[in-house]
N, C-alpha and C. Protein backbone atom coordinates (compact mmCIF):
# COMPACT_ATOMS: atom_id res chain seq x y z
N UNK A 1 36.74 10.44 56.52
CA UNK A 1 38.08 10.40 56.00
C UNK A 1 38.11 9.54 54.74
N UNK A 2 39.15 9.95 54.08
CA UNK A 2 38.63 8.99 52.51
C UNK A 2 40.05 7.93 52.69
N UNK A 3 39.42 7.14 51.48
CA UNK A 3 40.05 5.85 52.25
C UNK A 3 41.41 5.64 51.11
N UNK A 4 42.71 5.43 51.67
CA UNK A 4 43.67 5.40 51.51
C UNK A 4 43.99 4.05 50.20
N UNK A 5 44.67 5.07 48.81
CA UNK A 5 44.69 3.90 47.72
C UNK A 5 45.76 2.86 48.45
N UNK A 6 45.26 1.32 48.11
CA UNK A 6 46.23 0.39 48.81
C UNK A 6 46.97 -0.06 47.14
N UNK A 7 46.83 0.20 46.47
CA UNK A 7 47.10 -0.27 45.15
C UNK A 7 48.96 -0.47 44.95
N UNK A 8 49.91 0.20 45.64
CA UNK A 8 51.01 0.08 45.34
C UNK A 8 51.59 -0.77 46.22
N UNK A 9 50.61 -0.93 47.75
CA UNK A 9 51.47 -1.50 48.92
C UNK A 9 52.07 -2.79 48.93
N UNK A 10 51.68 -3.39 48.07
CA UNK A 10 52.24 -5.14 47.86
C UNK A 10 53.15 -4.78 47.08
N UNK A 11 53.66 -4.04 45.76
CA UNK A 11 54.84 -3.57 44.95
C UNK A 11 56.12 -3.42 46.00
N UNK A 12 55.17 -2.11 46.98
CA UNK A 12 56.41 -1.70 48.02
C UNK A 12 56.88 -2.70 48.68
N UNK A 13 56.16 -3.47 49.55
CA UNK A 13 56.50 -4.55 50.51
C UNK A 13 57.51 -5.21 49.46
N UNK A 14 56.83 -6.25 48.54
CA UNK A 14 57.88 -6.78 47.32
C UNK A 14 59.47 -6.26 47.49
N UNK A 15 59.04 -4.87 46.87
CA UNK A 15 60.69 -4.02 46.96
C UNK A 15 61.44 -3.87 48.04
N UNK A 16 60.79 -3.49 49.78
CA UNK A 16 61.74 -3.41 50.94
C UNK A 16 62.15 -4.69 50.80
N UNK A 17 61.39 -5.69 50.84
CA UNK A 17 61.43 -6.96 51.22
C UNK A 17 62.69 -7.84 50.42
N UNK A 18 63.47 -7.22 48.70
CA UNK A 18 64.00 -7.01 48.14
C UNK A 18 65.64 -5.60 48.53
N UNK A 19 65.24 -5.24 49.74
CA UNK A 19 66.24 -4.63 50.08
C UNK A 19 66.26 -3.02 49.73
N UNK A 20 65.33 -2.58 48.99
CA UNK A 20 64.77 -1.19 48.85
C UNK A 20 64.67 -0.54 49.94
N UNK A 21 65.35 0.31 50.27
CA UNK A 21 64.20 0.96 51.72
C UNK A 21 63.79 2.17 51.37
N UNK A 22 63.62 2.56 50.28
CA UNK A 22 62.64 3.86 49.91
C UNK A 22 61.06 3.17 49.58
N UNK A 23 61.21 2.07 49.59
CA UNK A 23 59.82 1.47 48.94
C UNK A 23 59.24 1.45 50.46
N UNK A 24 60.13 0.70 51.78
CA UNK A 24 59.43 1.04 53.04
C UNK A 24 58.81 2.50 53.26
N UNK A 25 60.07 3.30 52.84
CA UNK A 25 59.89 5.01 53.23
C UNK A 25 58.60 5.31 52.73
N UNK A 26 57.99 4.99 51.48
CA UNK A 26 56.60 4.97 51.07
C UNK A 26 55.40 4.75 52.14
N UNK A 27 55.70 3.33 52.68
CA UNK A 27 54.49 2.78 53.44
C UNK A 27 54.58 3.41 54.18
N UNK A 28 55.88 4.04 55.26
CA UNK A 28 55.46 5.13 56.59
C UNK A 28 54.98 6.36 56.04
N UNK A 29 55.10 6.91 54.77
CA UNK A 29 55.00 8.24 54.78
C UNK A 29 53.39 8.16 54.14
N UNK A 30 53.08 7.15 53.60
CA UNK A 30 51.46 6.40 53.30
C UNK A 30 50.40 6.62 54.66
N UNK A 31 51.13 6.21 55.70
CA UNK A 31 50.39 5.54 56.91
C UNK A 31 50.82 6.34 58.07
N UNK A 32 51.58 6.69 58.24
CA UNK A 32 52.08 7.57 59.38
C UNK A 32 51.13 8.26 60.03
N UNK A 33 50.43 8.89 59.31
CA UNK A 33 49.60 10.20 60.30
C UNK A 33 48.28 9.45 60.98
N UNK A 34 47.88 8.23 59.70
CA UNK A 34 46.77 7.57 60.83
C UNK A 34 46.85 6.66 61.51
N UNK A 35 48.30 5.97 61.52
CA UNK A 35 48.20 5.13 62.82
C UNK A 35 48.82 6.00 63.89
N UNK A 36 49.25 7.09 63.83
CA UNK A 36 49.76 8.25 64.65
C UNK A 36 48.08 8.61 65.45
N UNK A 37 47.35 8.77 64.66
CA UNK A 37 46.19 9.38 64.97
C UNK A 37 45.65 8.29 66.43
N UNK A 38 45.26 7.31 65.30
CA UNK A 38 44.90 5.78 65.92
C UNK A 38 45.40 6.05 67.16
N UNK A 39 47.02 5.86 67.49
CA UNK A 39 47.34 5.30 68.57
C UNK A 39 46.94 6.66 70.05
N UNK A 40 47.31 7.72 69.09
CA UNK A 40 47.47 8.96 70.08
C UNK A 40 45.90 9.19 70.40
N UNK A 41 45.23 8.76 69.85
CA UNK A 41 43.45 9.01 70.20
C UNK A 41 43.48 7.89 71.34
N UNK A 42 43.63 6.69 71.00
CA UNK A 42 43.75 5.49 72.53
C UNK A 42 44.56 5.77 73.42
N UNK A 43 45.67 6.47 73.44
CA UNK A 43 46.55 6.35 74.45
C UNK A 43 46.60 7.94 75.26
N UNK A 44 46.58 9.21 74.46
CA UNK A 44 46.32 10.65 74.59
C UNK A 44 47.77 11.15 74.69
N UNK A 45 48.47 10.51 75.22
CA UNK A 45 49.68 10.98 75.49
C UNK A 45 50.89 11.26 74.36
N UNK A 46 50.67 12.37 73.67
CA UNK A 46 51.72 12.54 72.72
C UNK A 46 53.04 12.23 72.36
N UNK A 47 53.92 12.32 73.40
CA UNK A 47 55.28 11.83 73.27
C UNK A 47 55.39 9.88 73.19
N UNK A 48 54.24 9.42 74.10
CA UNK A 48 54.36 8.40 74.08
C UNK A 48 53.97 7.95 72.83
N UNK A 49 52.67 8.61 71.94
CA UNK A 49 52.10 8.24 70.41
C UNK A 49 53.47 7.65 69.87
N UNK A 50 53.84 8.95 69.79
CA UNK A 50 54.89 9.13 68.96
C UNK A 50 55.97 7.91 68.84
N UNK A 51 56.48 7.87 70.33
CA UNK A 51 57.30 6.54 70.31
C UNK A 51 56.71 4.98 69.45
N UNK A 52 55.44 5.30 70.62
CA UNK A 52 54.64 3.64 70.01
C UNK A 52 54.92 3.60 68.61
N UNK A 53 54.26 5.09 67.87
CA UNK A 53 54.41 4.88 66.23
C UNK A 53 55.17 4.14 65.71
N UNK A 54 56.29 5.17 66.33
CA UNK A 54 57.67 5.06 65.75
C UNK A 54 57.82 3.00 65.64
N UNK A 55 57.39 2.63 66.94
CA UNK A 55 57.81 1.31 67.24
C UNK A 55 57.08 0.45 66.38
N UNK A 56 56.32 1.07 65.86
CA UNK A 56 54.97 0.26 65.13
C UNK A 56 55.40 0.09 63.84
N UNK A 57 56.26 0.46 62.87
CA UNK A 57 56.43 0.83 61.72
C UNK A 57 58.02 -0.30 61.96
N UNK A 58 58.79 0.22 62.62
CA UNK A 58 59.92 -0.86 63.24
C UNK A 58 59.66 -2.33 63.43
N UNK A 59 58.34 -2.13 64.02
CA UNK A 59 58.26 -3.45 64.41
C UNK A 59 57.14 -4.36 62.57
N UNK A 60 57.16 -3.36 61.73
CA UNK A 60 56.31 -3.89 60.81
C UNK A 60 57.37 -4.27 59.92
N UNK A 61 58.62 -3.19 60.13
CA UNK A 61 59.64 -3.36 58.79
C UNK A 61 60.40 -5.20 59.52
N UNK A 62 60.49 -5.10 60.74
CA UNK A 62 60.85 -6.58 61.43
C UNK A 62 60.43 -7.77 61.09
N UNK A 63 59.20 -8.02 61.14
CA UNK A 63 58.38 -8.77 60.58
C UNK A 63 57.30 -8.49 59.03
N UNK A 64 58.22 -7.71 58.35
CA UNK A 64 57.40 -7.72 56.89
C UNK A 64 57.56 -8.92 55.96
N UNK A 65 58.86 -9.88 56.54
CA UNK A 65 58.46 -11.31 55.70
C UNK A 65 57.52 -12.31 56.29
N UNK A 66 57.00 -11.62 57.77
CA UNK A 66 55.84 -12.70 58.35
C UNK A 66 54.96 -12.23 57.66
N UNK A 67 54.42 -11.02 56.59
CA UNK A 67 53.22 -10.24 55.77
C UNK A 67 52.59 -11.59 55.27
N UNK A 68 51.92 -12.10 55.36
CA UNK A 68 51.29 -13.04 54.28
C UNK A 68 50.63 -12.79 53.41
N UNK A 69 50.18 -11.39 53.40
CA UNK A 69 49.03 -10.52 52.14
C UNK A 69 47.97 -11.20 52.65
N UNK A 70 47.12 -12.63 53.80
CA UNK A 70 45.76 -12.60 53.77
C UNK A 70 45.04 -11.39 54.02
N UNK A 71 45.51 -10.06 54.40
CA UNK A 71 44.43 -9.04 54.81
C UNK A 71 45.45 -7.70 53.93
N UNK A 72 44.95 -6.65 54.22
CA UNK A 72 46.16 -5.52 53.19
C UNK A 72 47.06 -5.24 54.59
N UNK A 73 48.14 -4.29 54.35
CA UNK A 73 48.77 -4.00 54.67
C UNK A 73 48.79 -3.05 55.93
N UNK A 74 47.46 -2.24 55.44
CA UNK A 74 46.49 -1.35 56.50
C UNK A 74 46.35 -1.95 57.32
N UNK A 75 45.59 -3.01 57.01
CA UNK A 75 44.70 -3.75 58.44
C UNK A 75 46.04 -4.32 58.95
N UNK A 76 47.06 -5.08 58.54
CA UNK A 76 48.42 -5.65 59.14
C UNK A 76 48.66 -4.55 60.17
N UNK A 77 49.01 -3.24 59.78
CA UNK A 77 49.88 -2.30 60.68
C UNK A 77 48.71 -1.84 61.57
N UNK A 78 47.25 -1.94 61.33
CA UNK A 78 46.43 -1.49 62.59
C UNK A 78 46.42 -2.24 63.88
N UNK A 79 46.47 -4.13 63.36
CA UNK A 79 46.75 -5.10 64.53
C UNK A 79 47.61 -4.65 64.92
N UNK A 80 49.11 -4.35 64.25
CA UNK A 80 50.35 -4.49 65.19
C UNK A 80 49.66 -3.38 66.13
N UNK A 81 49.32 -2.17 65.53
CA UNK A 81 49.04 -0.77 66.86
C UNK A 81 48.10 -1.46 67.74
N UNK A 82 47.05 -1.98 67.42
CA UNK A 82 46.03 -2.33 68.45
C UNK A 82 46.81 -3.14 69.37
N UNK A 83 47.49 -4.06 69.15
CA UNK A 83 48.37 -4.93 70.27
C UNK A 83 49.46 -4.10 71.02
N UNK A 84 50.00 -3.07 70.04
CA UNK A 84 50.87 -2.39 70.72
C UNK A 84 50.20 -1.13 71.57
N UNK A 85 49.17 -1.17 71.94
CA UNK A 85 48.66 0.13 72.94
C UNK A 85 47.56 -0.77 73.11
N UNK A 86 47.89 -2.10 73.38
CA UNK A 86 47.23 -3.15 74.75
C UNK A 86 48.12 -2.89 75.46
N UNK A 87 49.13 -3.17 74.78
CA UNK A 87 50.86 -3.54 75.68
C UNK A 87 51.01 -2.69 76.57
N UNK A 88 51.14 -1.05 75.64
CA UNK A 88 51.02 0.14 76.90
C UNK A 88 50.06 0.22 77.91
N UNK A 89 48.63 0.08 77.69
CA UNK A 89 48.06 0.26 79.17
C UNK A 89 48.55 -1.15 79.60
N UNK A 90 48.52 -2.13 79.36
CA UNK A 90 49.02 -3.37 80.30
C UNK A 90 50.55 -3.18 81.02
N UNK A 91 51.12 -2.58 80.68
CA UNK A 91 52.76 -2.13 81.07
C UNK A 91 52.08 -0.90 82.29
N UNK A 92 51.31 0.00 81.48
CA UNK A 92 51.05 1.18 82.20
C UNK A 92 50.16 1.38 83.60
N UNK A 93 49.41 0.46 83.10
CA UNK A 93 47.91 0.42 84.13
C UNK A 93 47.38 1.36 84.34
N UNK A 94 47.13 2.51 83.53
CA UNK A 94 47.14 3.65 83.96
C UNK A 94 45.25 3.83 83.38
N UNK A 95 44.70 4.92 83.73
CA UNK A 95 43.16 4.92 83.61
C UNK A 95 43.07 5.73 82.16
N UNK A 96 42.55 5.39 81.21
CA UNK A 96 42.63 6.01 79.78
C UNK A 96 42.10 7.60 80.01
N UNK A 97 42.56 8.49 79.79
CA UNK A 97 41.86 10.05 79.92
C UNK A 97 42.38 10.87 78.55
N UNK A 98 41.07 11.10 78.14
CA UNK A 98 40.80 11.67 76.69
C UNK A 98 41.43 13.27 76.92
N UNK A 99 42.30 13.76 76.34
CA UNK A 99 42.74 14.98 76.55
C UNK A 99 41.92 16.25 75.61
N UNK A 100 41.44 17.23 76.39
CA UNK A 100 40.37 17.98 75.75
C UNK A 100 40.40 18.16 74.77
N UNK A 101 41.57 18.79 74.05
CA UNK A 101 41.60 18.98 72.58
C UNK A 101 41.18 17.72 71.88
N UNK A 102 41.14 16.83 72.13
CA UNK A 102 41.24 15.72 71.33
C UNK A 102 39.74 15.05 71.70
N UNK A 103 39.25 15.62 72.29
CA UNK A 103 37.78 15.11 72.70
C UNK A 103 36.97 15.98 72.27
N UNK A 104 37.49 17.71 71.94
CA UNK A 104 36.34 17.94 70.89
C UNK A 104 36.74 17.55 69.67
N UNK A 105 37.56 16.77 68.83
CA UNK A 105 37.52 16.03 67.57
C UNK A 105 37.20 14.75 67.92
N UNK A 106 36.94 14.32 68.68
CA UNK A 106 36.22 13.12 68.73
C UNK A 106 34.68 12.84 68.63
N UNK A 107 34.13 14.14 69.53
CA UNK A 107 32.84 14.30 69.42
C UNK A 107 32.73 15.00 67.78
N UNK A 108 33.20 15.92 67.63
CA UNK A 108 32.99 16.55 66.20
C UNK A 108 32.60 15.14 65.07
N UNK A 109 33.91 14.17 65.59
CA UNK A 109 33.90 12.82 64.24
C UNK A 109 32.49 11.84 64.56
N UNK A 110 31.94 12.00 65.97
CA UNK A 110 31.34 10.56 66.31
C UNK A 110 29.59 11.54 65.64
N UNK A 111 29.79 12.94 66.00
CA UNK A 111 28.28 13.64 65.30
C UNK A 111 28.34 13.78 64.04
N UNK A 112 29.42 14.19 63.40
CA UNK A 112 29.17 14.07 62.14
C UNK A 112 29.07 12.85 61.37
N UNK A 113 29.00 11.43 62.28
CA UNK A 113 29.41 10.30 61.55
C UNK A 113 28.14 9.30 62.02
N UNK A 114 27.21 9.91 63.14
CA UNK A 114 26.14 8.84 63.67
C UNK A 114 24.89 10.40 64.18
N UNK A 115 25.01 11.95 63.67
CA UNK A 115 24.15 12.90 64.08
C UNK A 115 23.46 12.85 65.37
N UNK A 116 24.29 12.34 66.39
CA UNK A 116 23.26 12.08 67.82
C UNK A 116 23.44 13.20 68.75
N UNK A 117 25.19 13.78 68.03
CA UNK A 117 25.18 14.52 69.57
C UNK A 117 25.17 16.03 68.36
N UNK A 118 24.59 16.91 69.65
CA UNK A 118 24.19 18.00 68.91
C UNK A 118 25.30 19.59 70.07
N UNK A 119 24.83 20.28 69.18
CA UNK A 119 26.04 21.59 69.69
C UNK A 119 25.04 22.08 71.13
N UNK A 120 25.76 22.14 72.45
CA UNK A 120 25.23 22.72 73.42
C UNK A 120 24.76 23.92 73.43
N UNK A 121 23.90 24.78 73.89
CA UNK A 121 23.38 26.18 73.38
C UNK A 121 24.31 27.46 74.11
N UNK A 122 25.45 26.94 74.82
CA UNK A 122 26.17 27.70 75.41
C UNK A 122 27.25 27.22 75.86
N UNK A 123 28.42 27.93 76.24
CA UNK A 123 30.22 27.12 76.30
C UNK A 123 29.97 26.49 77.77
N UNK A 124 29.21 26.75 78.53
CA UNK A 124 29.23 26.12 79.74
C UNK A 124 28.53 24.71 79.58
N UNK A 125 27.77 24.65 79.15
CA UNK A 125 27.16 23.31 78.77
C UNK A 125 27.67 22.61 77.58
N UNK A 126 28.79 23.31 77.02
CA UNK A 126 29.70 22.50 76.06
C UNK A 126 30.52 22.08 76.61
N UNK A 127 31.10 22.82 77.59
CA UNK A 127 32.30 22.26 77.97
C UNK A 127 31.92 20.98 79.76
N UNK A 128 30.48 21.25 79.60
CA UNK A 128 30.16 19.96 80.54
C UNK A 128 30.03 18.72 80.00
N UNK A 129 29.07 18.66 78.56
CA UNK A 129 28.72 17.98 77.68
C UNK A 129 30.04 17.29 77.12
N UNK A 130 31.30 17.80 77.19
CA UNK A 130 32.95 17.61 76.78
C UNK A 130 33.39 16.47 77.62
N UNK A 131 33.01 16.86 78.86
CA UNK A 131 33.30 16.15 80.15
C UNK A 131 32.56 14.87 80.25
N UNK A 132 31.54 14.97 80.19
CA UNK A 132 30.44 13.50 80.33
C UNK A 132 30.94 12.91 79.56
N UNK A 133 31.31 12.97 77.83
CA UNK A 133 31.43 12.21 77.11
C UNK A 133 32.68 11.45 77.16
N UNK A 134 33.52 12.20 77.45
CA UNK A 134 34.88 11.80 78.03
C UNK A 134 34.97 11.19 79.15
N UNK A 135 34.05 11.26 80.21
CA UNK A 135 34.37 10.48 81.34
C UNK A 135 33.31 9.13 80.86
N UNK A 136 32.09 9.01 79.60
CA UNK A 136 31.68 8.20 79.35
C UNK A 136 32.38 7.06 78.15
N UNK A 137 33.38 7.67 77.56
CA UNK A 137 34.30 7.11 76.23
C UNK A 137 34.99 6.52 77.57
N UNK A 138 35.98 7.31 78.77
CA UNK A 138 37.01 6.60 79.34
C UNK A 138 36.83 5.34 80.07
N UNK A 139 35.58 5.12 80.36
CA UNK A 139 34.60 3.81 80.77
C UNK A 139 34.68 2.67 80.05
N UNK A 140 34.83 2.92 78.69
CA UNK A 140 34.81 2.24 78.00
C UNK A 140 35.62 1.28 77.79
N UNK A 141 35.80 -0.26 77.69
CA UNK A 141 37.11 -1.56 77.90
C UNK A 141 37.76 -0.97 76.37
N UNK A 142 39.14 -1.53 76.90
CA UNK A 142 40.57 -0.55 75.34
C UNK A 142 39.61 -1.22 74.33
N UNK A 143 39.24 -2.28 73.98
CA UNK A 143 38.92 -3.34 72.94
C UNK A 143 37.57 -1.94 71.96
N UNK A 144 36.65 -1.94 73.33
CA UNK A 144 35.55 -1.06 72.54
C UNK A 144 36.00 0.56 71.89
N UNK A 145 37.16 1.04 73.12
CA UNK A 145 37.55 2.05 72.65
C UNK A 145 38.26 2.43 71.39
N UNK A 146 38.86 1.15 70.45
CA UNK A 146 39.87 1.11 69.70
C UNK A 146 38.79 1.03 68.59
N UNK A 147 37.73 0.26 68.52
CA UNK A 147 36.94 0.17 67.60
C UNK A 147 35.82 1.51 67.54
N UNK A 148 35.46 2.12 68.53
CA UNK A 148 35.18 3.60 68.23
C UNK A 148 35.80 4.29 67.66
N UNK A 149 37.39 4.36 68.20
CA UNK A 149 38.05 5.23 67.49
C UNK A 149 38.47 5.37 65.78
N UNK A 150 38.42 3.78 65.75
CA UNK A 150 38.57 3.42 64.30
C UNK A 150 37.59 3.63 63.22
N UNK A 151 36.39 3.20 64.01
CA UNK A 151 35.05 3.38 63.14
C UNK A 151 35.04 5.44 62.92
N UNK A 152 34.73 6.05 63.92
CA UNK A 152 34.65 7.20 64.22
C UNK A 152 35.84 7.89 63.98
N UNK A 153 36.89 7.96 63.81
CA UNK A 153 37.69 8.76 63.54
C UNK A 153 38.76 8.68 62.63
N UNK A 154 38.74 7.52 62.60
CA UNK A 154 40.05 7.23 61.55
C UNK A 154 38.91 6.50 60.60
N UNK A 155 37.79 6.30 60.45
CA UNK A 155 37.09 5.76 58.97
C UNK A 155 37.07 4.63 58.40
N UNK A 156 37.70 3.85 59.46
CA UNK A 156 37.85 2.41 58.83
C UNK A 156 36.07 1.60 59.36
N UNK A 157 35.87 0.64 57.93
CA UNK A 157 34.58 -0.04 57.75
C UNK A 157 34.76 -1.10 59.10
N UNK A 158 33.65 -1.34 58.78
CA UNK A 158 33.92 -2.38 60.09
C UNK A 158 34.06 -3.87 59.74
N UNK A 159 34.09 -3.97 58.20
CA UNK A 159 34.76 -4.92 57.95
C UNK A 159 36.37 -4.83 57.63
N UNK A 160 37.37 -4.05 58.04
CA UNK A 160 38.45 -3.81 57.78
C UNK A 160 38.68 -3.81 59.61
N UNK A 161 37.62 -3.33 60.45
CA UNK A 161 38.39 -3.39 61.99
C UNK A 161 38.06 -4.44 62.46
N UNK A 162 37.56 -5.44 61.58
CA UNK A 162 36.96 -6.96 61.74
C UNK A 162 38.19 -7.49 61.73
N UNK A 163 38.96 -6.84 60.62
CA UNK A 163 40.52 -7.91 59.97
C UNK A 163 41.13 -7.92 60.99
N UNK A 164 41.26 -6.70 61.38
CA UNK A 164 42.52 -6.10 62.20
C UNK A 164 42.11 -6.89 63.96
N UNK A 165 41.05 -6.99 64.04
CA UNK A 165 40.70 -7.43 65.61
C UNK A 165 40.37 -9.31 65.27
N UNK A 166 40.57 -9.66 64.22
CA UNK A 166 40.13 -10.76 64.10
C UNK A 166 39.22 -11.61 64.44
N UNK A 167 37.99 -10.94 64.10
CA UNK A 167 36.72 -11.13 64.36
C UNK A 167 35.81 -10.95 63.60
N UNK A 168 34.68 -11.47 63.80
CA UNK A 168 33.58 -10.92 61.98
C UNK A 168 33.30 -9.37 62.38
N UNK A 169 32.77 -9.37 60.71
CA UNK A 169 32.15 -7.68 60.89
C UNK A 169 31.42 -7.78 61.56
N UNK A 170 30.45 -9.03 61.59
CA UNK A 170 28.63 -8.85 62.61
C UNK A 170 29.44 -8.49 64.13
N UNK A 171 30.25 -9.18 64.31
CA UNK A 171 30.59 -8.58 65.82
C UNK A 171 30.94 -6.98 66.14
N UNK A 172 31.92 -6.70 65.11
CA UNK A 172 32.33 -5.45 65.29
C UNK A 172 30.84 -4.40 64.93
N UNK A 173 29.82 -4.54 64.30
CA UNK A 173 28.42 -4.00 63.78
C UNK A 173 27.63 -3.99 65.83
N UNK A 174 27.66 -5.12 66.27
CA UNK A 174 27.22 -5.70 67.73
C UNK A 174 27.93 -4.88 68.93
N UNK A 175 29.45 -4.74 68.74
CA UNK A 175 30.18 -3.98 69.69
C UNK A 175 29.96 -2.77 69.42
N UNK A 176 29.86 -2.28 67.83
CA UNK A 176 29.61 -0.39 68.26
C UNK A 176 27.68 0.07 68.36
N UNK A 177 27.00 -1.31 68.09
CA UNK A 177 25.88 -0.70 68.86
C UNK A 177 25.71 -1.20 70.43
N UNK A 178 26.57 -1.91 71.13
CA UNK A 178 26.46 -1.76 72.42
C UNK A 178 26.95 -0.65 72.74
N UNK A 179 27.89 -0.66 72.29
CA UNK A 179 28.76 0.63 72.81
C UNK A 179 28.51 1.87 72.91
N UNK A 180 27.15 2.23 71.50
CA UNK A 180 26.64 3.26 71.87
C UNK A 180 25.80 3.61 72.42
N UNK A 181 24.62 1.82 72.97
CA UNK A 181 23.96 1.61 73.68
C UNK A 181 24.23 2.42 75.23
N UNK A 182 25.36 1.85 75.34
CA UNK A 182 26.11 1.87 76.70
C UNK A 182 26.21 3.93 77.32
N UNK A 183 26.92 4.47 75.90
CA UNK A 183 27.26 5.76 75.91
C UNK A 183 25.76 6.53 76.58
N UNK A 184 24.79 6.11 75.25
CA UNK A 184 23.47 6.72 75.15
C UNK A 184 22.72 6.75 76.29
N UNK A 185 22.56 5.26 77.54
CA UNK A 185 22.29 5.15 78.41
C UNK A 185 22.96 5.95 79.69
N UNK A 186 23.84 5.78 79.34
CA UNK A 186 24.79 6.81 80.28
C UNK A 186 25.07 8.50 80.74
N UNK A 187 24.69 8.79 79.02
CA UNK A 187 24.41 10.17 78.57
C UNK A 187 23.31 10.58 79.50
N UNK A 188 22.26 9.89 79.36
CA UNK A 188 20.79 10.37 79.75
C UNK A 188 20.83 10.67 81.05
């Protein structure tokens, strides 16, 4: 995914922050589809995405004079989502389950982005191969899952899901090779 110009977002903030709200209308219509993505890839549940989104952007225009600019604006609204779909499974308790459609674009993003997993030679062993990986991603603690999803699908470096999780890159570099440690071992 190519990476989103941040070049106007401190102008905009400036301007809502100034009482503009077309300069906000910018940053959702900027950001919308990938923290939409983001959240609805961690959580699967569409109507609920949607809400969280919605709440995510609310809850950014709320606190856009807490913005301090130390990180961009991106990484700002990815923490708020990452905390806000802790909140949901912690409210929810519910067991994370990757919904099929959305697990063959996950595998599609994680092979075209690390070449490990390869096309099954037939739909029956695709659609088993669908299953393992999904019951091996849903294994996975929210923390590792959010940083797969980020690295792998939404394209963010892992020094940008460093900002957002507040942690160094070497860690986030450490968590997605356990993680695929973990997958790979599991796979086999």
């Amino acid at each position: 995914m190519a990476d989103i110009d941040e070049s106007n977002d401190l102008l905009w903030i400036d301007e809502a922050l100034q009482g503009r709200m077309r300069s906000f209308s910018n940053l959702i219509l900027k950001y919308q589809d990938r923290i939409y993505t983001f959240v609805v890839r961690s959580i699967t549940n569409q109507e609920d995405a949607k809400d969280i989104t919605q709440n995510i952007f609310i809850g950014a225009f709320s606190n856009l004079k807490k913005f301090r600019k130390e990180c961009s604006f991106k990484t700002w609204l990815y923490r708020i989502a990452a905390n806000r779909i802790k909140n949901y499974w912690r409210d929810k308790k519910n067991r994370f389950v990757i919904a099929e459609s959305e697990l063959a674009s996950i595998i599609e993003e994680c092979g075209n982005r690390t070449g490990e997993i390869s096309d099954a030679s037939n739909e029956t062993e695709s659609e088993d191969l669908k299953q393992t990986v999904a019951n091996l991603i849903a294994s996975l603690p929210l923390e590792l899952r959010q940083i797969f999803v980020l690295y792998y699908v939404t394209g963010c470096t892992c020094q940008q899901i460093a900002e957002i999780f507040k942690i160094s890159a070497s860690n986030i570099k450490i968590q997605l090779f356990r993680g695929r440690k973990y997958l790979f071992d599991r796979f086999k």
